[in-house]
C-alpha atoms as a PDB file:
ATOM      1  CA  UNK A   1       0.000   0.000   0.000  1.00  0.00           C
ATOM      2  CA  UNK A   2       1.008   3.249  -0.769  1.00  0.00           C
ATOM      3  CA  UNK A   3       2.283   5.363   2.180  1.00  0.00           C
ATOM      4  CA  UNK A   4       0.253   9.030   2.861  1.00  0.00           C
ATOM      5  CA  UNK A   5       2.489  12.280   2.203  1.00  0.00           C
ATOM      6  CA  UNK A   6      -0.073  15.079   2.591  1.00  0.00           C
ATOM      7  CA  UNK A   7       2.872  17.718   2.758  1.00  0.00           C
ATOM      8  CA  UNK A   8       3.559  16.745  -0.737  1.00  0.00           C
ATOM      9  CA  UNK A   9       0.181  16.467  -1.471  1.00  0.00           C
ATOM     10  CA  UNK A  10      -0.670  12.900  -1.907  1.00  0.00           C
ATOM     11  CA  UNK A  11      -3.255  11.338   0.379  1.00  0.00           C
ATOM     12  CA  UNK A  12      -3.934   7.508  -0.384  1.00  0.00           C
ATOM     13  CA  UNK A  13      -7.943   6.402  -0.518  1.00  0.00           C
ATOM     14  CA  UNK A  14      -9.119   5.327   2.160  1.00  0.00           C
ATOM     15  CA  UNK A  15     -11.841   2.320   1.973  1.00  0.00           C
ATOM     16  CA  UNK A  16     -15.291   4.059   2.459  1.00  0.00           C
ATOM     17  CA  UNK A  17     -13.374   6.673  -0.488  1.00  0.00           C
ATOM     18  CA  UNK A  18     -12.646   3.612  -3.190  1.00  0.00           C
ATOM     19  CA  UNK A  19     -15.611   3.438  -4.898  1.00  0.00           C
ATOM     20  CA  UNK A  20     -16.078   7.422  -5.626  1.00  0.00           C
ATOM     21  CA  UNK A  21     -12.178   7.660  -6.755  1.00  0.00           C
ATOM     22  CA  UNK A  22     -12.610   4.392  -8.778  1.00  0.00           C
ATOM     23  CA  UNK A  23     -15.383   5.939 -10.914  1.00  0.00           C
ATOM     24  CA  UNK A  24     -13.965   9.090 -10.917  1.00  0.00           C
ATOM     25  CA  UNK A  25     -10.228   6.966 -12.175  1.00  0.00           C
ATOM     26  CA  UNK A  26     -12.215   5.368 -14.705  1.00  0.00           C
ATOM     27  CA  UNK A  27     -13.579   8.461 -16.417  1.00  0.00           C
ATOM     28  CA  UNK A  28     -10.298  10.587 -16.531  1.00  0.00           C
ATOM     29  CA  UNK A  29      -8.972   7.624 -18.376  1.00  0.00           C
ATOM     30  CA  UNK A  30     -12.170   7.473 -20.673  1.00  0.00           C
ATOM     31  CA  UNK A  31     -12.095  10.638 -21.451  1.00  0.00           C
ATOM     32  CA  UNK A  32      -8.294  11.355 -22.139  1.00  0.00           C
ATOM     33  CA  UNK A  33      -8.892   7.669 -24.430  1.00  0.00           C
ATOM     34  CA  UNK A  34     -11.752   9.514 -26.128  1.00  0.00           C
ATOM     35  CA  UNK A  35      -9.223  12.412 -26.959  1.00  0.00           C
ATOM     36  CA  UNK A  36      -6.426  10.488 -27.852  1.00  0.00           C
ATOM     37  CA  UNK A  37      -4.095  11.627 -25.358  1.00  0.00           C
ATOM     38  CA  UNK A  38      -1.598   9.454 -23.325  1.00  0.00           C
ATOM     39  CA  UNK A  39      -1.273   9.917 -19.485  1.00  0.00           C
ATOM     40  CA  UNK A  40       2.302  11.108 -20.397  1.00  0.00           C
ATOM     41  CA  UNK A  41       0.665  14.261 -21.983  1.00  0.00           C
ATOM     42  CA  UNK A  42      -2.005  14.807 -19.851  1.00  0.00           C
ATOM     43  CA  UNK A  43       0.326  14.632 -16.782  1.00  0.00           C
ATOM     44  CA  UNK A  44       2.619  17.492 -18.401  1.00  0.00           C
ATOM     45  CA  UNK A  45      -0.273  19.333 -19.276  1.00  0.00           C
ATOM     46  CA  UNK A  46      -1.079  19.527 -14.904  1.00  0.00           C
ATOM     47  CA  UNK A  47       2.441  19.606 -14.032  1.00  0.00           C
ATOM     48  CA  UNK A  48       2.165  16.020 -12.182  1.00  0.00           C
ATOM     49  CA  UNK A  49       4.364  13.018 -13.199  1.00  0.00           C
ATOM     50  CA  UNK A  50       2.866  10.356 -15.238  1.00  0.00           C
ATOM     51  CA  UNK A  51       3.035   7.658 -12.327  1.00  0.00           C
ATOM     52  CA  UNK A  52       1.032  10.054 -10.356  1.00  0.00           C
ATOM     53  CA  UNK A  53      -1.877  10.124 -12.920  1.00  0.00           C
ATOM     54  CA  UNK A  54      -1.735   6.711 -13.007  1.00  0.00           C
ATOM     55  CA  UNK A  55      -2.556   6.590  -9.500  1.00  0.00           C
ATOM     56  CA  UNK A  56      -5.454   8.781  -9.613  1.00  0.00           C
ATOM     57  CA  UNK A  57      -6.632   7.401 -13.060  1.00  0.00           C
ATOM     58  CA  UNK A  58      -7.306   3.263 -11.002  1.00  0.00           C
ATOM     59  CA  UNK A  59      -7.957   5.561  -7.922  1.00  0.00           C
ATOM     60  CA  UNK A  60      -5.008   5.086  -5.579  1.00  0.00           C
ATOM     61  CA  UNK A  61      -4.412   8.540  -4.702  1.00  0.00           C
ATOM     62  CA  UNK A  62      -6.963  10.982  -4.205  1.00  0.00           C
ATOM     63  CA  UNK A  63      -6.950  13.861  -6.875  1.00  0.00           C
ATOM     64  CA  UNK A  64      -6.588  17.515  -5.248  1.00  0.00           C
ATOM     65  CA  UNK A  65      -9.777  19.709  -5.476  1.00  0.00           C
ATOM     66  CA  UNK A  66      -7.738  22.231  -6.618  1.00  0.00           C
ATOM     67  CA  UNK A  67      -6.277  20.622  -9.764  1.00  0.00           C
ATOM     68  CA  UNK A  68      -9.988  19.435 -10.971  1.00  0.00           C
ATOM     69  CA  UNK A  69     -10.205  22.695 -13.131  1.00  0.00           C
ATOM     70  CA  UNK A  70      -7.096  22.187 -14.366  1.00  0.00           C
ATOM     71  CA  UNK A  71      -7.727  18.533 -14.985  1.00  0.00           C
ATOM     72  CA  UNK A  72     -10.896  19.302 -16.549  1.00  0.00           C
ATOM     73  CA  UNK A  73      -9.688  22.233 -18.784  1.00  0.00           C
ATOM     74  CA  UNK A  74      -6.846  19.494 -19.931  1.00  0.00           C
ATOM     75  CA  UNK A  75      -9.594  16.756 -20.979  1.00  0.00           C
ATOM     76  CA  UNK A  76     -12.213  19.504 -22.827  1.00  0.00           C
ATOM     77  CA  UNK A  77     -14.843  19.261 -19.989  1.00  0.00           C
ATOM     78  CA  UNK A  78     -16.232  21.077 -17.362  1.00  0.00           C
ATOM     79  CA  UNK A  79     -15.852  20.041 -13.709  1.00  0.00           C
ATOM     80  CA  UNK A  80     -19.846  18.864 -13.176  1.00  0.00           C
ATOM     81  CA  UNK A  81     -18.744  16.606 -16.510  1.00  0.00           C
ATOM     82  CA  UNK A  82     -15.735  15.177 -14.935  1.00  0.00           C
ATOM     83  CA  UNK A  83     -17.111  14.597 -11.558  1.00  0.00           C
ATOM     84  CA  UNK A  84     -20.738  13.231 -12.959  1.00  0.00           C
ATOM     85  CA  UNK A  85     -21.367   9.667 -14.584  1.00  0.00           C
ATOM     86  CA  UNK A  86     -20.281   8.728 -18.197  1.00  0.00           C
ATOM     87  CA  UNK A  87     -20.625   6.031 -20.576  1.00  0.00           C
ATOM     88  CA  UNK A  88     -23.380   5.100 -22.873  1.00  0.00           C
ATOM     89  CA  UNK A  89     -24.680   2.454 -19.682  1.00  0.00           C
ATOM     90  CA  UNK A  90     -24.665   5.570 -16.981  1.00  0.00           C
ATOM     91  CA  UNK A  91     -26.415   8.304 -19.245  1.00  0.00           C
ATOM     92  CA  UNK A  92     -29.757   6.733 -20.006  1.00  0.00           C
ATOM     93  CA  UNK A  93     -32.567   7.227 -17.928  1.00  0.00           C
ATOM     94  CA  UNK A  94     -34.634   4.899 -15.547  1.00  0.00           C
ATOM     95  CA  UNK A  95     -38.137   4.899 -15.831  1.00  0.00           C
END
């Protein structure tokens, strides 16, 4: 398991948090997919090292509030986008 530095900025998930940063892993990956990008680029893009976004993309570490603008701006969406579900599966409605 990874170890918690929150003076650098890098807080592991805890359990009751794995499910929301899961999801939320899964779609940064979808969507940087969608737009053809490699974590390489997207991680230069925020600054962060690739290994990092890898982290946050199968929701190891938590991503900062403060970078989801950022992270957002990078992938073409707005925050509500990024945060909210995705996928052809998530988007239809229940009746």
């Amino acid at each position: 398991m990874l170890t918690t530095l929150p003076s650098l900025g890098f807080e592991t998930v805890t359990p009751s948090e794995q499910e929301f940063y899961k999801a939320l892993g899964a779609r940064i990956a979808e969507l940087r997919r969608d737009r053809e990008l490699t974590q390489q680029q997207v991680a230069d893009a925020l600054g962060i090292s690739q290994k990092t976004l890898a982290h946050y993309e199968v929701g190891r570490l938590r991503v900062a509030v403060s970078m989801l603008p950022d992270l957002a701006g990078v992938l073409g969406v707005s925050v509500p986008t990024l945060l909210g579900p995705l996928g052809k599966a998530n988007t239809q409605r229940r009746i």
